[in-house]
Protein backbone atom coordinates (compact mmCIF):
# COMPACT_ATOMS: atom_id res chain seq x y z
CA UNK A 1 -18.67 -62.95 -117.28
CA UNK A 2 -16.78 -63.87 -120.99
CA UNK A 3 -14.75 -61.20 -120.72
CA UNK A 4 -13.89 -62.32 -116.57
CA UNK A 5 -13.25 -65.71 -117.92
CA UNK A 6 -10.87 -64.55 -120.87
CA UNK A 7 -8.53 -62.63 -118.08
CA UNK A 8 -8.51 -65.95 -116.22
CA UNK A 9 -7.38 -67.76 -119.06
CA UNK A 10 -4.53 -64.75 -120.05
CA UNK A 11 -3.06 -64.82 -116.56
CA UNK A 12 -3.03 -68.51 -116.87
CA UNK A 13 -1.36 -68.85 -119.76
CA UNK A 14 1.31 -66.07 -118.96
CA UNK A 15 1.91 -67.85 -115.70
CA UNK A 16 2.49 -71.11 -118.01
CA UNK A 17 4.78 -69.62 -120.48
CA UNK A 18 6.55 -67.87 -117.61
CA UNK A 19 6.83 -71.41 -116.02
CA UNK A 20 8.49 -73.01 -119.58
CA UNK A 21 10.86 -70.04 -120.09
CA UNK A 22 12.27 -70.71 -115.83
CA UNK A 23 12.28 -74.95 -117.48
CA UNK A 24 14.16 -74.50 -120.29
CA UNK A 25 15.44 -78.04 -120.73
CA UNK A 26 14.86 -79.25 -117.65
CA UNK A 27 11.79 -81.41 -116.02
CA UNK A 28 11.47 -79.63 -113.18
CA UNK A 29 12.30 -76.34 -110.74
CA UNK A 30 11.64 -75.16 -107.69
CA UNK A 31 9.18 -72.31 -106.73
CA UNK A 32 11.17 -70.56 -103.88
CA UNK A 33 14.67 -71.39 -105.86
CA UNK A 34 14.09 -71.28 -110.00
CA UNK A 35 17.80 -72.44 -110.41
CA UNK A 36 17.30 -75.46 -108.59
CA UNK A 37 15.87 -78.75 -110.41
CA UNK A 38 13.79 -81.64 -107.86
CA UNK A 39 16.07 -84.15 -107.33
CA UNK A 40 14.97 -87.38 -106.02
CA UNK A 41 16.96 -87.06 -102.80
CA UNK A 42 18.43 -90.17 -99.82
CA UNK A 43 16.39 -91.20 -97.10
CA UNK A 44 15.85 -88.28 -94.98
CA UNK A 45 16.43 -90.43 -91.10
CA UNK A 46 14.31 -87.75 -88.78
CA UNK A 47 11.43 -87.19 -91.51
CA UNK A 48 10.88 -90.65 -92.54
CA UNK A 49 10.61 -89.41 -95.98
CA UNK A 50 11.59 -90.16 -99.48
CA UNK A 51 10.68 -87.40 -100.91
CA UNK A 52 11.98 -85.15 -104.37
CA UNK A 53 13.49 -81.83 -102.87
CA UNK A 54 15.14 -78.56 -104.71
CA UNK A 55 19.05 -79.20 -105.10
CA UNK A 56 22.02 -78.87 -107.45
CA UNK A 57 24.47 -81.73 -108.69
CA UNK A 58 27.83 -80.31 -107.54
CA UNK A 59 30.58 -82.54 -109.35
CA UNK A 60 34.43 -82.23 -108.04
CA UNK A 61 37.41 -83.20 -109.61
CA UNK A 62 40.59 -83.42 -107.77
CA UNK A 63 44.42 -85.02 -108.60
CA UNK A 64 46.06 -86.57 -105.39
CA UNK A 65 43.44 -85.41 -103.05
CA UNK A 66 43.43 -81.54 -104.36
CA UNK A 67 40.60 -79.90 -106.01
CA UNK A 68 41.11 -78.39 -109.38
CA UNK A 69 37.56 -77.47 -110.66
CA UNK A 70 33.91 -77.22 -109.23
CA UNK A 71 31.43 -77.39 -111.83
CA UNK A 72 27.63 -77.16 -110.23
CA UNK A 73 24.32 -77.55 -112.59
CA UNK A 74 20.66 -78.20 -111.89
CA UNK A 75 21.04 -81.24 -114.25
CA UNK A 76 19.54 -84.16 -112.32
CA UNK A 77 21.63 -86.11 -113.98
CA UNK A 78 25.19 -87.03 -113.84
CA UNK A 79 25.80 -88.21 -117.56
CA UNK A 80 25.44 -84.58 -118.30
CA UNK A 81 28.02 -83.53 -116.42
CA UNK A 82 31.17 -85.08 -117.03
CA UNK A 83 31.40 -83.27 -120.15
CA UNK A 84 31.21 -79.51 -119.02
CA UNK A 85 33.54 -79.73 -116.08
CA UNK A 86 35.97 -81.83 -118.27
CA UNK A 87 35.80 -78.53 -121.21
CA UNK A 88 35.94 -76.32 -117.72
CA UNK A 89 39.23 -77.96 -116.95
CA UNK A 90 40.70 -77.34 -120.65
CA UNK A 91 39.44 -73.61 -119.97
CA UNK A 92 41.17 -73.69 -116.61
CA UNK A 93 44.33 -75.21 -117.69
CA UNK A 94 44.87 -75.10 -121.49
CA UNK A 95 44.67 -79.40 -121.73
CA UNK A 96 42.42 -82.33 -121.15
CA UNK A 97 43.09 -84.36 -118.02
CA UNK A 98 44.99 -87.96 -119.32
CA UNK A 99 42.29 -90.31 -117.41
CA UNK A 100 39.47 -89.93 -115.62
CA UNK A 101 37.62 -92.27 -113.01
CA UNK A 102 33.80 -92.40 -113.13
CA UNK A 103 31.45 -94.90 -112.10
CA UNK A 104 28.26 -96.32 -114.39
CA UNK A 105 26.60 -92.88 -113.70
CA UNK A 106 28.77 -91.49 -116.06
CA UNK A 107 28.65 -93.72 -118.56
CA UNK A 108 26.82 -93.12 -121.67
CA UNK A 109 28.00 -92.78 -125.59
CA UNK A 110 28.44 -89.05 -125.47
CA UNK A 111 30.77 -89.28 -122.62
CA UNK A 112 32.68 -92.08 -124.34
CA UNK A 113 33.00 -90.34 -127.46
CA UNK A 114 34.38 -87.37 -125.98
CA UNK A 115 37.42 -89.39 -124.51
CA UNK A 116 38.01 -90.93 -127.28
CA UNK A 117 38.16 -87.31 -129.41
CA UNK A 118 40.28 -85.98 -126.91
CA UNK A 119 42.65 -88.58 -125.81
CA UNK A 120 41.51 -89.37 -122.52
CA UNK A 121 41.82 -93.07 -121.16
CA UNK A 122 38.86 -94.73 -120.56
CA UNK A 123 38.11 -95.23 -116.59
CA UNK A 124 34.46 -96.04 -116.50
CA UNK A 125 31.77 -98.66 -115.98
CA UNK A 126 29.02 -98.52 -118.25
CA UNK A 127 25.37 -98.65 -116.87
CA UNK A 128 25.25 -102.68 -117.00
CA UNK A 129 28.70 -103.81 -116.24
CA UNK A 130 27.52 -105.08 -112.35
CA UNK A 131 24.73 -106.90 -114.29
CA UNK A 132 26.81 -108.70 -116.82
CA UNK A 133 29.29 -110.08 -114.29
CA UNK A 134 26.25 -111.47 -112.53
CA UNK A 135 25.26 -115.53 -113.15
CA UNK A 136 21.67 -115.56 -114.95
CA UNK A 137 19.50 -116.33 -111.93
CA UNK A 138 16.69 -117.35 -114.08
CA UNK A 139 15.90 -118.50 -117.57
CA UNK A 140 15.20 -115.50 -119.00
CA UNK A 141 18.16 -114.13 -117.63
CA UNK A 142 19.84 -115.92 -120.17
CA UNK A 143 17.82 -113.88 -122.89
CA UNK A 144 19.07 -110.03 -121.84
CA UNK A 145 21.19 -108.63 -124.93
CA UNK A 146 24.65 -108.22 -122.85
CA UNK A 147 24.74 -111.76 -122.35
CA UNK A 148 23.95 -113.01 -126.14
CA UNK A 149 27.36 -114.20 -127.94
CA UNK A 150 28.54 -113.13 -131.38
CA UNK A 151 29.18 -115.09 -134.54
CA UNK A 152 31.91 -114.84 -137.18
CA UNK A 153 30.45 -111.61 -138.51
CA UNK A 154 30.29 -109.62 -135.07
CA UNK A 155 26.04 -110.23 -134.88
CA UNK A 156 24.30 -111.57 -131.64
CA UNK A 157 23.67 -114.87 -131.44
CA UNK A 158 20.28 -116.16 -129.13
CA UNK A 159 20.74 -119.02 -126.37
CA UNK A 160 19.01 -121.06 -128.78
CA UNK A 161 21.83 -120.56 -131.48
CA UNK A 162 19.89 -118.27 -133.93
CA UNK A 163 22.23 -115.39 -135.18
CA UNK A 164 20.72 -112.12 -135.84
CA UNK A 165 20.77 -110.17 -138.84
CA UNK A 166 20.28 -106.06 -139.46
CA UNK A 167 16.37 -104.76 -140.36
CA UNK A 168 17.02 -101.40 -140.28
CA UNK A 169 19.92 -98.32 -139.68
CA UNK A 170 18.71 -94.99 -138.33
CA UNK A 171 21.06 -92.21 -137.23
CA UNK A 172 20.23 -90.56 -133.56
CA UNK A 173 20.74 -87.77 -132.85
CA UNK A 174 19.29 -86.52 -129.75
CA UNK A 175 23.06 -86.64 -128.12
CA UNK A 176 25.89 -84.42 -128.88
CA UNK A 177 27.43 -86.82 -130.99
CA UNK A 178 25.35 -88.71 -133.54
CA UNK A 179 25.68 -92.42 -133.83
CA UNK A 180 24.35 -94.72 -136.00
CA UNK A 181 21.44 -97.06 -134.36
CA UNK A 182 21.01 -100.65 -136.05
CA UNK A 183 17.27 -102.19 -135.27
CA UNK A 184 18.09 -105.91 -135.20
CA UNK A 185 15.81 -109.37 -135.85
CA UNK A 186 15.96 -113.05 -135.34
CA UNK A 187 13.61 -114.88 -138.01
CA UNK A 188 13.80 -118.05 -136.16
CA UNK A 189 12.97 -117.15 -132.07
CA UNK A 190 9.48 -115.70 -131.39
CA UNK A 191 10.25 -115.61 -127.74
């Protein structure tokens, strides 16, 4: 019976390390399609379902209505992408495109960082930028970080007046390009 229940637990935990290996740095795959990733997919009209499904971010870039390079990934996730099918372009065609229009999906420090390394103009929202042109609908509205002024010395200042000042300075670096991230406090609001 031990030696039943030790087999178990080997096939188990072959199937699990076979199951990371298929990951790699993803969340997710798909059983009948290992490439794929589960995507969190439209409303499907006939089904009536929301559902996550297998699928593949296919990004396109095109100049004047012609396609010059199809990159495709099981990344979920768009921010990831604007990176290798811009260095799939500089394969393709020996430079960097001189702008590039993305929306807030796109938008993220890595993606910023590489346009400003390689010369490229910047044509894209940032995740908040619909937000901040919005009117504060409620008080606490007014209390969101985008919408806090700055004083003299380039620190937030609170509705209230209060200016912030630094606590701490750690350096991320779970990006491709490190950046320095400054933990900031306000001795004088509690709220």
């Amino acid at each position: 019976r031990w030696y039943d229940k030790l087999k178990d637990c080997a096939v188990h935990l072959w199937k699990y390390q076979m199951h990371f290996d298929i990951l790699g740095d993803r969340n997710s795959f798909s059983k009948t399609d290992p490439d794929a990733t589960f995507m969190h997919m439209k409303y499907d009209y006939y089904n009536h379902t929301n559902v996550f499904k297998p699928g593949y971010n296919v990004q396109i870039g095109n100049v004047n209505g012609f396609i010059w390079d199809i990159y495709i990934s099981a990344d979920c996730s768009d921010q990831r992408t604007y990176i290798p099918l811009l260095e799939q372009h500089f394969k393709n065609y020996g430079s960097y495109p001189k702008r590039t229009g993305a929306d807030a999906g796109y938008g993220g420090y890595d993606n910023y960082k590489f346009c400003k390394d390689h010369g490229i103009e910047l044509f894209m929202k940032y995740s908040g930028y619909e937000k901040k042109k919005e009117k504060p609908k409620t008080d606490t509205d007014k209390f969101k970080a985008f919408r806090f002024k700055t004083d003299e010395n380039g620190m937030p200042v609170c509705p209230a007046g209060h200016s912030f000042r630094v606590e701490s300075v750690r350096t991320e670096t779970r990006g491709i390009y490190p950046r320095e991230m400054e933990t900031l406090v306000n001795d004088h609001c509690i709220g």
